[in-house]
C-alpha atoms as a PDB file:
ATOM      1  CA  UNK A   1     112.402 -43.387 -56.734  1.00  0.00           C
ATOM      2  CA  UNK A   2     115.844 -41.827 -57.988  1.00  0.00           C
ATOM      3  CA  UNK A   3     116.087 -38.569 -59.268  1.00  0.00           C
ATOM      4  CA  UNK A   4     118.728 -36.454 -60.725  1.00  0.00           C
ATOM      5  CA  UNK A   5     119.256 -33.323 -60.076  1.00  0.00           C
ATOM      6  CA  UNK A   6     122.231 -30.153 -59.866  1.00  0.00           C
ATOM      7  CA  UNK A   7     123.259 -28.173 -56.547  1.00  0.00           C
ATOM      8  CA  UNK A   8     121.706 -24.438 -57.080  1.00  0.00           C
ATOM      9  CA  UNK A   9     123.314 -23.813 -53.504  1.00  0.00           C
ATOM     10  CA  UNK A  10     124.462 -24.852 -50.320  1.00  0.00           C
ATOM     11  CA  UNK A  11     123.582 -23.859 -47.218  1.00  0.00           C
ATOM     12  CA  UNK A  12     125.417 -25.922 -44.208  1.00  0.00           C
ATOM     13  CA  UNK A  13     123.935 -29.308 -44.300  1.00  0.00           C
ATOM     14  CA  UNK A  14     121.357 -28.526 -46.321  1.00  0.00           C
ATOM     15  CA  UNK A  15     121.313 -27.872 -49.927  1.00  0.00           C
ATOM     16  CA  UNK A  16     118.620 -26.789 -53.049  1.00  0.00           C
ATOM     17  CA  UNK A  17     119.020 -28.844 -55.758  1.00  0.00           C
ATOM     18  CA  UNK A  18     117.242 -28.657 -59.101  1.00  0.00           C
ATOM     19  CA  UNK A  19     115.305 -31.473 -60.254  1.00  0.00           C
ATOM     20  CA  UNK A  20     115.718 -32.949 -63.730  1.00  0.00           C
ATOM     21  CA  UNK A  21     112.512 -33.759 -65.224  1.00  0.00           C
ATOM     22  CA  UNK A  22     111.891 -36.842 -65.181  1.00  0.00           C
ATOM     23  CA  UNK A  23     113.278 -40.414 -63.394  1.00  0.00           C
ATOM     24  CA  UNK A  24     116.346 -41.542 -65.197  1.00  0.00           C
ATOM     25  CA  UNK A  25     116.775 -38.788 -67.338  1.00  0.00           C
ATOM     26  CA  UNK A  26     119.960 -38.339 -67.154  1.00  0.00           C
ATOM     27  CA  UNK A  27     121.156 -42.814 -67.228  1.00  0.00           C
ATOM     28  CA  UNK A  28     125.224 -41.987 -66.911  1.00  0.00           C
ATOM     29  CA  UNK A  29     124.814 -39.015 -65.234  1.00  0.00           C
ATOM     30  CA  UNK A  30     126.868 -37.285 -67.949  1.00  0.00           C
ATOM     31  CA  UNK A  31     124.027 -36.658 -70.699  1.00  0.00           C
ATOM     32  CA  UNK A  32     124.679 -33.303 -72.167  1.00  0.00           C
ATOM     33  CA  UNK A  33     120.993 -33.455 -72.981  1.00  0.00           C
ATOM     34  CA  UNK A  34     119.760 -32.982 -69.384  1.00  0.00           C
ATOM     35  CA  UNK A  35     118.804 -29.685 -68.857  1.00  0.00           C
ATOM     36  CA  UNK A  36     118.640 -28.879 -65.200  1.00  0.00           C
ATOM     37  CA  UNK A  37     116.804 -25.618 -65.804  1.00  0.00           C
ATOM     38  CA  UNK A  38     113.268 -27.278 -66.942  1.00  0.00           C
ATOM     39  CA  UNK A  39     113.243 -29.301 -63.365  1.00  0.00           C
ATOM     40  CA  UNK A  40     112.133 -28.753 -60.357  1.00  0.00           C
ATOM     41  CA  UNK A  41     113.378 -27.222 -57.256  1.00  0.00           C
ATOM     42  CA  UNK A  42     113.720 -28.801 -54.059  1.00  0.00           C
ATOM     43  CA  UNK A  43     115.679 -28.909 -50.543  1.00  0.00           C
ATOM     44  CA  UNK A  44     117.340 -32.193 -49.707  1.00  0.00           C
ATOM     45  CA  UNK A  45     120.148 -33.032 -46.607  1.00  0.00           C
ATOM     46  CA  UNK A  46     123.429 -32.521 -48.180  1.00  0.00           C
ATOM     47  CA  UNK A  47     125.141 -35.619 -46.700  1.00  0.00           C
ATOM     48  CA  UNK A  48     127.958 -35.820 -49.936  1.00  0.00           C
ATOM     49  CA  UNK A  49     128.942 -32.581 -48.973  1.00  0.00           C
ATOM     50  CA  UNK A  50     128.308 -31.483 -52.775  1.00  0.00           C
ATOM     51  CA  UNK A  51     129.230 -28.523 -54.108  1.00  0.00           C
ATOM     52  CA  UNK A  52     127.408 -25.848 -56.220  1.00  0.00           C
ATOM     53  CA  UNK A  53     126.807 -27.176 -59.818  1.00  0.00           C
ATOM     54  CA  UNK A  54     127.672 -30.544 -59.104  1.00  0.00           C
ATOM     55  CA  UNK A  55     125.378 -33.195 -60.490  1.00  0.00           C
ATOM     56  CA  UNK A  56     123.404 -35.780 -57.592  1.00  0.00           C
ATOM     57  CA  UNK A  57     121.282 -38.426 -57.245  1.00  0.00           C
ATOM     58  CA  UNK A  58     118.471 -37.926 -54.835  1.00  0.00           C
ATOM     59  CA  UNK A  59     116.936 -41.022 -53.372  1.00  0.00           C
ATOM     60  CA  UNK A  60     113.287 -41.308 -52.513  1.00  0.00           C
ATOM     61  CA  UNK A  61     111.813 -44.111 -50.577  1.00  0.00           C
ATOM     62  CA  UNK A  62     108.525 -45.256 -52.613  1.00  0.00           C
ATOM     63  CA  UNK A  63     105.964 -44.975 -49.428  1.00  0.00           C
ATOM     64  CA  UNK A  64     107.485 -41.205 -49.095  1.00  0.00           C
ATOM     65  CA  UNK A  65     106.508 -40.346 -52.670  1.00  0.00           C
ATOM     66  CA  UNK A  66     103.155 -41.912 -52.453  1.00  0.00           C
ATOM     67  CA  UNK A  67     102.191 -40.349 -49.419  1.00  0.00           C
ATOM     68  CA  UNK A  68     103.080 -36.793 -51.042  1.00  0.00           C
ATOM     69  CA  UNK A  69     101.085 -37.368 -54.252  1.00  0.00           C
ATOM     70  CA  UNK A  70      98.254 -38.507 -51.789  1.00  0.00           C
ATOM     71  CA  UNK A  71      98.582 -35.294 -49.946  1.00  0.00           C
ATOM     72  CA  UNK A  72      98.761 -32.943 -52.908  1.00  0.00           C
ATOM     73  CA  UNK A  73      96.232 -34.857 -55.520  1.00  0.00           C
ATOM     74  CA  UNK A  74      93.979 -37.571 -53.580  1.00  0.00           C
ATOM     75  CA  UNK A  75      93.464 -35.572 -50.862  1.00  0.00           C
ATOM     76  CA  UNK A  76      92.316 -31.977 -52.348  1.00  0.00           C
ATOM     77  CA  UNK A  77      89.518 -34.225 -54.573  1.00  0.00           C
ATOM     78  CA  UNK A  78      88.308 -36.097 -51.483  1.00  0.00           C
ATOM     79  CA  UNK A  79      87.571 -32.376 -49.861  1.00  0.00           C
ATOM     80  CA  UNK A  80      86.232 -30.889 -53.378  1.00  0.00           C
ATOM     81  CA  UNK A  81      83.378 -34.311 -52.906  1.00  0.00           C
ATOM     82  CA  UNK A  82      82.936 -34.186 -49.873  1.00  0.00           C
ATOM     83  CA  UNK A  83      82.032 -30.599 -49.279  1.00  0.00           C
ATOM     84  CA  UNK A  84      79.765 -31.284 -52.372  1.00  0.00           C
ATOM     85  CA  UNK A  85      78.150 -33.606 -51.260  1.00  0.00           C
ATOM     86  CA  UNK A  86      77.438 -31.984 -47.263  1.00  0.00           C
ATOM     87  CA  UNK A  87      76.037 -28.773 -48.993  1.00  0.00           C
ATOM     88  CA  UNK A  88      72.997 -30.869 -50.300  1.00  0.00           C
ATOM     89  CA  UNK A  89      72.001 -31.028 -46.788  1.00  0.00           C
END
């Protein structure tokens, strides 16, 4: 999954990048449309060395993603079921 997003700030190799809503929102990178303040905020390794403001692309590997929407979605509904269902007995 690729994302793009702008450098809030840096912070040695780290830096917190706001997401732009969205996969592909933003095709040639250059899209005066893409507005970085309706996205999301996240921390990602810095390993461009960008700078603050600078647009990036933030790769995702597909089994990562997966297993995050599994933690914050599947897995809270599984628990609201299953403590359901064990209070019956």
């Amino acid at each position: 999954m690729t994302n793009i997003g702008v450098v809030k700030s840096v912070q040695g190799d780290m830096a917190r990048v706001i997401v732009v809503e969205g996969p592909g929102c933003c095709e040639s990178c250059q899209a005066v449309s893409c507005d970085p303040i309706k996205g999301t905020e996240t921390e990602v390794i810095n390993a461009v060395h960008a700078k603050v403001g600078q647009k990036v692309r933030i790769d995702m590997n597909a089994l990562t993603f997966l297993k995050e929407v599994m933690v914050l979605y599947v897995l809270p509904i599984v628990a609201l079921f299953w403590s359901k269902a064990t209070s019956f007995f």
